[in-house]
Protein backbone atom coordinates (compact mmCIF):
# COMPACT_ATOMS: atom_id res chain seq x y z
CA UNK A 1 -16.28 -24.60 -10.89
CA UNK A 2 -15.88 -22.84 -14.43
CA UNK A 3 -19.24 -23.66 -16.71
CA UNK A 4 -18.62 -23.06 -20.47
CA UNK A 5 -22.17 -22.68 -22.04
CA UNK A 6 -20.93 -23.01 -25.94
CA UNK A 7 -23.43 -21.37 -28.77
CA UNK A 8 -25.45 -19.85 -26.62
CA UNK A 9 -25.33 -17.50 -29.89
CA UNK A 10 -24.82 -18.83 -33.25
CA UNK A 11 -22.60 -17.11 -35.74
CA UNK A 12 -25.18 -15.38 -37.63
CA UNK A 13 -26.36 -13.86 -34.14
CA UNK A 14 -23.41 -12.52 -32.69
CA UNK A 15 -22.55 -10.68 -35.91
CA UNK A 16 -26.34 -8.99 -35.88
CA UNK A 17 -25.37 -8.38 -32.15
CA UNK A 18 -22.19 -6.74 -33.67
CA UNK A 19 -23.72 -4.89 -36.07
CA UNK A 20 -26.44 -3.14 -33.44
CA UNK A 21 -23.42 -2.29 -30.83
CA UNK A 22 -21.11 -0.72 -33.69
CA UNK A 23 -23.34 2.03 -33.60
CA UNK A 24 -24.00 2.19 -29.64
CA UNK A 25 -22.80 5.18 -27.36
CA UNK A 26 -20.04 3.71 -25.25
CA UNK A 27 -19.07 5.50 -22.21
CA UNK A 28 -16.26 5.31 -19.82
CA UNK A 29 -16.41 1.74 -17.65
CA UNK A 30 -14.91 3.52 -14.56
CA UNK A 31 -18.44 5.04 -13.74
CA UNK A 32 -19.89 2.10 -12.80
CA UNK A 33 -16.72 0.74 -10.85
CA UNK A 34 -16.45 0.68 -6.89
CA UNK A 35 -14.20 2.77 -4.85
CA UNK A 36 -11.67 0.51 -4.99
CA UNK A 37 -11.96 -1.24 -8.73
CA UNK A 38 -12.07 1.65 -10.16
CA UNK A 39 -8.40 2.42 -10.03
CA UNK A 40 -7.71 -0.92 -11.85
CA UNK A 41 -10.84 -0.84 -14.37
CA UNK A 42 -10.01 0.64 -17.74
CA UNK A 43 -12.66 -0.77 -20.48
CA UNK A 44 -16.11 1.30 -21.98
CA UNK A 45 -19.37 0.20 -21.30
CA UNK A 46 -23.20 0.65 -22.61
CA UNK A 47 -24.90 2.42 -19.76
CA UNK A 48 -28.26 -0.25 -18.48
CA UNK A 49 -30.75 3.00 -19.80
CA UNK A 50 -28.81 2.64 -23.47
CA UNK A 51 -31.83 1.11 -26.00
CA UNK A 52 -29.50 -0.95 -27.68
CA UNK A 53 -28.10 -2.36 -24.06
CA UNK A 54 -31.92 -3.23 -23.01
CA UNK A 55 -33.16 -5.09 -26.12
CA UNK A 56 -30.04 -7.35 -27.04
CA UNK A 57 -29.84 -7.82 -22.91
CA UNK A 58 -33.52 -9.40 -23.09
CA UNK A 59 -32.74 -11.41 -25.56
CA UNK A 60 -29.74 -12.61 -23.81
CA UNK A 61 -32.19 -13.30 -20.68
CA UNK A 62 -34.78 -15.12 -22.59
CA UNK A 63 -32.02 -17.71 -24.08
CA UNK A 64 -30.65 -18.12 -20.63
CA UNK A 65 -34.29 -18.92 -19.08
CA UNK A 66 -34.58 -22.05 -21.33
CA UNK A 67 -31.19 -23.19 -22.08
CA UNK A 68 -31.00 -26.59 -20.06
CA UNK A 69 -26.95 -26.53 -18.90
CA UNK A 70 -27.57 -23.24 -17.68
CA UNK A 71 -30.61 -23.68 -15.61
CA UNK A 72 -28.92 -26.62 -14.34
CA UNK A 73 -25.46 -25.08 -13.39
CA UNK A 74 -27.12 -21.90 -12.10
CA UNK A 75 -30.70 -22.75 -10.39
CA UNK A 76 -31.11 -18.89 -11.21
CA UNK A 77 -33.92 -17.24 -9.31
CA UNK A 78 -32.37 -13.27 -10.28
CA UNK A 79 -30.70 -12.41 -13.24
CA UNK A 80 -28.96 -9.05 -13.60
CA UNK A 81 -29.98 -7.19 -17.06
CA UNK A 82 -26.79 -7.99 -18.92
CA UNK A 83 -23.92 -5.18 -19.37
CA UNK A 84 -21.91 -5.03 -22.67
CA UNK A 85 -18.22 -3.82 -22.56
CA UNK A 86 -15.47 -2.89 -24.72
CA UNK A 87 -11.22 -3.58 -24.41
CA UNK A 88 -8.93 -1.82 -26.53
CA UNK A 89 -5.62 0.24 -26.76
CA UNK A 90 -4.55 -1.69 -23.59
CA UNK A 91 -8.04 -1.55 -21.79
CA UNK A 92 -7.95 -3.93 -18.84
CA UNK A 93 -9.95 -5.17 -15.27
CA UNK A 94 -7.19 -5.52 -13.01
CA UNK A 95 -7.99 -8.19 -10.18
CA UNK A 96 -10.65 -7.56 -8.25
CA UNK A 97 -14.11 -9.34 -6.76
CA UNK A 98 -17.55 -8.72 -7.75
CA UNK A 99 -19.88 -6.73 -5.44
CA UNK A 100 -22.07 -9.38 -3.00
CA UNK A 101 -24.85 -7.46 -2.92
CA UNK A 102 -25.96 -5.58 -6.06
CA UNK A 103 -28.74 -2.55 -6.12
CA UNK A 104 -31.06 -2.25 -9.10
CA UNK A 105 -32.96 0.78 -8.05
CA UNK A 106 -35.43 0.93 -11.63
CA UNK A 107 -36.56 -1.99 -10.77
CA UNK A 108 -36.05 -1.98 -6.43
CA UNK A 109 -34.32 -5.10 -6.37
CA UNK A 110 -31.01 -6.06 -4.30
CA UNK A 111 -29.72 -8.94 -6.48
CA UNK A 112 -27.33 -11.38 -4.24
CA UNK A 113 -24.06 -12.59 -6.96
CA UNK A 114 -23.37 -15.75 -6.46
CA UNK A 115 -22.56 -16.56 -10.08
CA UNK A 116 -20.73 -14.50 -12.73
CA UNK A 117 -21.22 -14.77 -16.38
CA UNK A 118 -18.98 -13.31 -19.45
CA UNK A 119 -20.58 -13.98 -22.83
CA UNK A 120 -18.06 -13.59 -25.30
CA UNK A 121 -18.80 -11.31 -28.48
CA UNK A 122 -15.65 -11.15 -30.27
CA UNK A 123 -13.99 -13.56 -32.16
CA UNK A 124 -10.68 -14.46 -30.25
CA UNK A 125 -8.23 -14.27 -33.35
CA UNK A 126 -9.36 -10.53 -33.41
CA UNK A 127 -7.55 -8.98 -30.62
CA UNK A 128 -5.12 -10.10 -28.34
CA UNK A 129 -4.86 -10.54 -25.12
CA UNK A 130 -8.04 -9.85 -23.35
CA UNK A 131 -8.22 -13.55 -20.99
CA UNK A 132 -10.28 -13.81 -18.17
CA UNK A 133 -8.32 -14.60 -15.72
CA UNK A 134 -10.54 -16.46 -12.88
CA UNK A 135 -8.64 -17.88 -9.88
CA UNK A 136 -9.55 -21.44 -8.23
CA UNK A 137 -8.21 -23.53 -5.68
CA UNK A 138 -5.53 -24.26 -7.63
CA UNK A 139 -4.71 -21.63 -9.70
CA UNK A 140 -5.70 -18.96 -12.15
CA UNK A 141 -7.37 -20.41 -15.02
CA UNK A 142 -7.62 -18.40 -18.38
CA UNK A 143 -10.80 -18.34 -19.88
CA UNK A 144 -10.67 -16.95 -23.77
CA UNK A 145 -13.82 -18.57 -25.60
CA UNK A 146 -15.49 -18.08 -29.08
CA UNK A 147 -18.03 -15.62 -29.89
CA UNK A 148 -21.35 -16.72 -28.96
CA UNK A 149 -19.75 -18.70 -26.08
CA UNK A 150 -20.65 -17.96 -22.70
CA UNK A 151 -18.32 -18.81 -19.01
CA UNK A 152 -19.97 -19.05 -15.61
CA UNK A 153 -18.26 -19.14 -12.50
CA UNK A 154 -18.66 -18.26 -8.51
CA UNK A 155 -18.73 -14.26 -8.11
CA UNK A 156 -17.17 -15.18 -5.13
CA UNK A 157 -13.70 -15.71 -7.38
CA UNK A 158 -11.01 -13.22 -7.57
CA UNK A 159 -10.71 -12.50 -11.45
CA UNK A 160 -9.25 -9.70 -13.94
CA UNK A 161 -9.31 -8.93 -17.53
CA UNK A 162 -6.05 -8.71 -19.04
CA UNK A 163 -4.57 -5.89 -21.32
CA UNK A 164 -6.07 -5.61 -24.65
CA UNK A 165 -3.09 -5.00 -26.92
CA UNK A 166 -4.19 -5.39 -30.46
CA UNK A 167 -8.29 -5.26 -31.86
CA UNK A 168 -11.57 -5.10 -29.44
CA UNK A 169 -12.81 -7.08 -26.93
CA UNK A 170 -16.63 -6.71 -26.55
CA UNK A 171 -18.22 -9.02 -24.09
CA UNK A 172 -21.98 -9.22 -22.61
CA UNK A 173 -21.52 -9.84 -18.58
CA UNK A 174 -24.11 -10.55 -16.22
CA UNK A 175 -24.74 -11.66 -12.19
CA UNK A 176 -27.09 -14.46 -11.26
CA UNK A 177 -28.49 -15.04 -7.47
CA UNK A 178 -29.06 -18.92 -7.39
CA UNK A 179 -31.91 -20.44 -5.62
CA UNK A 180 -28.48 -22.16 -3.77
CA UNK A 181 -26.49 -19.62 -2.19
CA UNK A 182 -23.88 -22.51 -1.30
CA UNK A 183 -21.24 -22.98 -3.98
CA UNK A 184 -20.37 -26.50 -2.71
CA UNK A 185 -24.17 -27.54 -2.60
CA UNK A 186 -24.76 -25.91 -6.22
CA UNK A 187 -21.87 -27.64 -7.88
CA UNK A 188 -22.82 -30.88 -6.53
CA UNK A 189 -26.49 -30.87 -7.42
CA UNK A 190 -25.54 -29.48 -10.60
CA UNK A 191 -22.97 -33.12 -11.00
CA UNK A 192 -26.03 -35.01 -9.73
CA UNK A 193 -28.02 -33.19 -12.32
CA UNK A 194 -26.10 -34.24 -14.96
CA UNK A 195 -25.11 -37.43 -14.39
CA UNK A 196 -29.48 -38.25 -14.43
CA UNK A 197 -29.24 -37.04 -17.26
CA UNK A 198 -26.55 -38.97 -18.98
CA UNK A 199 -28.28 -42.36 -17.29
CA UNK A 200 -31.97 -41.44 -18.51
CA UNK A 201 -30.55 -42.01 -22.00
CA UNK A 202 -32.22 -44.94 -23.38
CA UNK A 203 -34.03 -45.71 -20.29
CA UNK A 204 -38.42 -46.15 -19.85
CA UNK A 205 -39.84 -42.75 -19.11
CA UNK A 206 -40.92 -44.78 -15.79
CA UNK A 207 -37.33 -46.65 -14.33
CA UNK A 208 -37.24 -46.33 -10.79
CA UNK A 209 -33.35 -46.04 -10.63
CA UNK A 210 -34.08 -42.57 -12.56
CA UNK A 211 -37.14 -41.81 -10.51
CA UNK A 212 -34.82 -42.71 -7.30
CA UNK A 213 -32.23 -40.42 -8.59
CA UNK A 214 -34.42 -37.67 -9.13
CA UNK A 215 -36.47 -37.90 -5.91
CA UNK A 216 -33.24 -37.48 -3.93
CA UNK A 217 -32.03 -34.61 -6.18
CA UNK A 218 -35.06 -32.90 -5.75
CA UNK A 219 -35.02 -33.54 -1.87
CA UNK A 220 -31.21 -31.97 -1.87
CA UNK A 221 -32.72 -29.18 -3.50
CA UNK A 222 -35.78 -28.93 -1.03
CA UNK A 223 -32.76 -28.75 1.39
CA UNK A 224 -30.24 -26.37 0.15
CA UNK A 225 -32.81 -23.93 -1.58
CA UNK A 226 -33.54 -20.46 0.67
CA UNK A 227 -36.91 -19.51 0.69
């Protein structure tokens, strides 16, 4: 299941976020790649020491803590700090899957990725090309959002970036480890979720169909949760 978390920066912000990562250091992408993606990862990235990377990435984190479709879709217990990257002059992430298990030694964590995010930073009528590419079930869906939207979807997913051919694609991405490992049980309490939410519209603060509701979510949860 592909989340699209829209404004999660507003105009105004992703051009200050612009205008503090025109100026960053941006190094080559491939040094943080695997053995095996980095023969198909060609992009630049803000190493997770860069002062620029750190401040805009807790900012990121605190609008992700209380934004309510993203708490819902994620149940995040571990967020990785977020990692900005560049595309240009034919940069590209050929296919590839995300690491399970994820070492953050600054901070001696070993971050499970069950969800992936991409928060988009450039405008798409400024480059082309540049999709994520995210493959489902049935297909490869291509994800190409405005700036200040955000995409999350199961790390488990086979996905690529495809060639930048014209402008710059700069993009925030991040891993989350759920407090549902399950990508089955997540996406349905994430439905059930919802759907409460749409039915407690108009409804006393006290109806027991939306107390009923959310007593069994909460016991799914109780469930599916690990410890």
């Amino acid at each position: 299941m592909l989340t699209v978390i829209e404004n999660l920066l507003t105009a105004d912000e992703v051009r200050q976020f612009r205008a503090r990562l025109s100026d960053a250091e941006w190094a080559d992408g491939a040094a943080s790649a695997g053995t095996r993606s980095i023969a198909v990862k060609q992009n630049l990235q803000l190493g997770r020491q860069d002062e620029t990377a750190r401040e805009l990435g807790a900012d990121i984190l605190r609008r992700l803590g209380h934004h309510p479709l993203f708490v819902s879709a994620s149940l995040a217990e571990v967020i990785w700090p977020p990692v900005f990257n560049l595309y240009q002059d034919g940069g590209h992430y050929g296919t590839h899957s995300d690491a399970a298990l994820m070492r953050l030694p600054e901070a001696n964590l070993t971050l499970r990725s069950d969800l992936s995010a991409t928060l988009f930073l450039s405008d798409p009528d400024d480059y082309d090309g540049g999709e994520l590419l995210i493959e489902q079930a049935f297909g490869a869906q291509a994800v190409k959002l405005a700036a200040g939207d955000m995409v999350l979807y199961p790390s488990s997913s086979l996905h690529q970036v495809t060639p930048v051919t014209r402008g710059q694609r700069i993009c925030a991405i991040t891993w989350i480890q759920s407090a549902v490992a399950d990508t089955a049980a997540r996406e349905l309490l994430f439905d059930l979720d919802q759907s409460v939410q749409s039915l407690s519209v108009g409804k006393a603060k006290d109806d027991p169909d939306i107390d009923r509701l959310i007593h069994v979510y909460h016991n799914l949860l109780r469930r599916w949760a690990k410890p």
